[in-house]
Protein backbone atom coordinates (compact mmCIF):
# COMPACT_ATOMS: atom_id res chain seq x y z
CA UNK A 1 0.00 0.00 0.00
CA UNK A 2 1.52 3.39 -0.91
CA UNK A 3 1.55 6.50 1.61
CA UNK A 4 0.74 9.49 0.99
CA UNK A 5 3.81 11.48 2.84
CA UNK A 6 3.86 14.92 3.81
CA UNK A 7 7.15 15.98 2.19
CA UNK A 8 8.62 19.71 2.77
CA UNK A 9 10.67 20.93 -0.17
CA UNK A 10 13.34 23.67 1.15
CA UNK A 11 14.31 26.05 -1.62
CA UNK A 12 12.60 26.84 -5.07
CA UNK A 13 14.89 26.98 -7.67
CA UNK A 14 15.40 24.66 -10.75
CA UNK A 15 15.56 21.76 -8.44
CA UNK A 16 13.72 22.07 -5.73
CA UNK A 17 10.86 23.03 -7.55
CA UNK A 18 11.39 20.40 -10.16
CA UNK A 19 11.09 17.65 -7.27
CA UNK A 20 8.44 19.74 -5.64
CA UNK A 21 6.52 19.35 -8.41
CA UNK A 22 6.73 15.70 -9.19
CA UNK A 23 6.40 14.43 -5.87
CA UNK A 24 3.34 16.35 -5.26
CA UNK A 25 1.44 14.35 -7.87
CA UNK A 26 1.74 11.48 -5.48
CA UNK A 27 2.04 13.14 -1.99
CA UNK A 28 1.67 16.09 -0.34
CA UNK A 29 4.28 19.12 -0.54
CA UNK A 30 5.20 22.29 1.10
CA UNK A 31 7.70 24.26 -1.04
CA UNK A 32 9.88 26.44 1.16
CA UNK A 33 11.14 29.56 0.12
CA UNK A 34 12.18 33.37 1.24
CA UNK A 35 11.32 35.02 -1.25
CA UNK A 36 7.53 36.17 -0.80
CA UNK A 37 6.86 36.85 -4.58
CA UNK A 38 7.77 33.09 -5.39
CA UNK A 39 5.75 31.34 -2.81
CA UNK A 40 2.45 33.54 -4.38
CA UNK A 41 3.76 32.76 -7.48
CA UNK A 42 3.77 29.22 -7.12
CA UNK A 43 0.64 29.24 -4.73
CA UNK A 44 -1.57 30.53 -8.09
CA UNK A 45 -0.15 27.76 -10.02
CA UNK A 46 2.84 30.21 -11.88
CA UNK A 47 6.58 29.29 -12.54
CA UNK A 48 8.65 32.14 -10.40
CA UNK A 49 11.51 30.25 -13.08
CA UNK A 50 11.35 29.71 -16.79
CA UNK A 51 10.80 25.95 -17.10
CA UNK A 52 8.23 24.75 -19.92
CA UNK A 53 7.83 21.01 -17.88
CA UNK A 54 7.15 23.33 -14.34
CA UNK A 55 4.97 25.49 -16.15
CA UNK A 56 2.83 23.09 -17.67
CA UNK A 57 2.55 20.80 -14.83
CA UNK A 58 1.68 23.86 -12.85
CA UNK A 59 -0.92 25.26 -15.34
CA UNK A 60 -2.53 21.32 -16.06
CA UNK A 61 -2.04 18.63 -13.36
CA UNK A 62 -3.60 17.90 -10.51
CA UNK A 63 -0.70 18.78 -7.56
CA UNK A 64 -1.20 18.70 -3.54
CA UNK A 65 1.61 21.39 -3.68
CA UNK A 66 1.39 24.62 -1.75
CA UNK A 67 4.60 27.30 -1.01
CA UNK A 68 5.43 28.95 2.29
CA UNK A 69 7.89 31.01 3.91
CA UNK A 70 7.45 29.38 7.51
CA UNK A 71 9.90 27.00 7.62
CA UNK A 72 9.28 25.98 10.48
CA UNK A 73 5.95 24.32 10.00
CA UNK A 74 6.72 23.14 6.96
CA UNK A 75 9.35 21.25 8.90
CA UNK A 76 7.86 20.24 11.80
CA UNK A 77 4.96 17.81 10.97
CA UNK A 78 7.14 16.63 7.32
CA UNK A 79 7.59 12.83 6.65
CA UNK A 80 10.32 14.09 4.59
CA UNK A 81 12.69 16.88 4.27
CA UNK A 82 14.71 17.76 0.85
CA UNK A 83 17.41 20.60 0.94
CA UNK A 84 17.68 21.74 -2.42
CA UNK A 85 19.02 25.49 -1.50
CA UNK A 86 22.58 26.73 -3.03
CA UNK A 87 25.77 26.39 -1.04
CA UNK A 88 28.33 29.45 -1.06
CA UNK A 89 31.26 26.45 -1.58
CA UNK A 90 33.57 28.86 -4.02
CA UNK A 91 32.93 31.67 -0.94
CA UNK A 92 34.55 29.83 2.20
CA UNK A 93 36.98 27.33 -0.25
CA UNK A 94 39.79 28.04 -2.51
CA UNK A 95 38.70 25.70 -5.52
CA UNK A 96 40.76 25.44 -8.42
CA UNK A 97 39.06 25.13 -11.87
């Protein structure tokens, strides 16, 4: 028998909201973000990034996905937590190209 999880997806960018999206065919997402313009954005079913797949899985499928800037309750009662938020790696380490 499948589950439907509660699965919180921290930071809406190509990749978070690309897994965002999927998953919340099949379960139920919170998108995190802190940026209030994306969470509306994505909350009325519009891309905040220019992605045809995003934006037509936004504008035609059935998702259980809703945005929110409180992290912490997105957090709290999750099955599931993905990180999908940049890391400043070429700010604190010297990395040679």
């Amino acid at each position: 028998m499948k589950k439907n999880y509660k699965i919180a997806v921290a930071g809406t960018g190509y990749v978070g909201l690309s897994i965002a999206t999927l998953l919340s065919q099949h379960h139920q997402v919170t998108a995190v973000d802190i940026i209030p313009e994306k969470v509306d954005m994505i909350n009325n079913r519009k891309s905040p990034i220019q992605d045809d797949y995003i934006e037509k899985y936004l504008a035609e499928k059935e998702l259980n996905l809703t945005a929110t800037l409180d992290a912490k309750v997105a957090y709290s009662d999750a099955d599931f937590v993905v990180i999908a938020a940049p890391t400043n790696v070429y700010l604190k380490l010297s990395v040679a190209a």
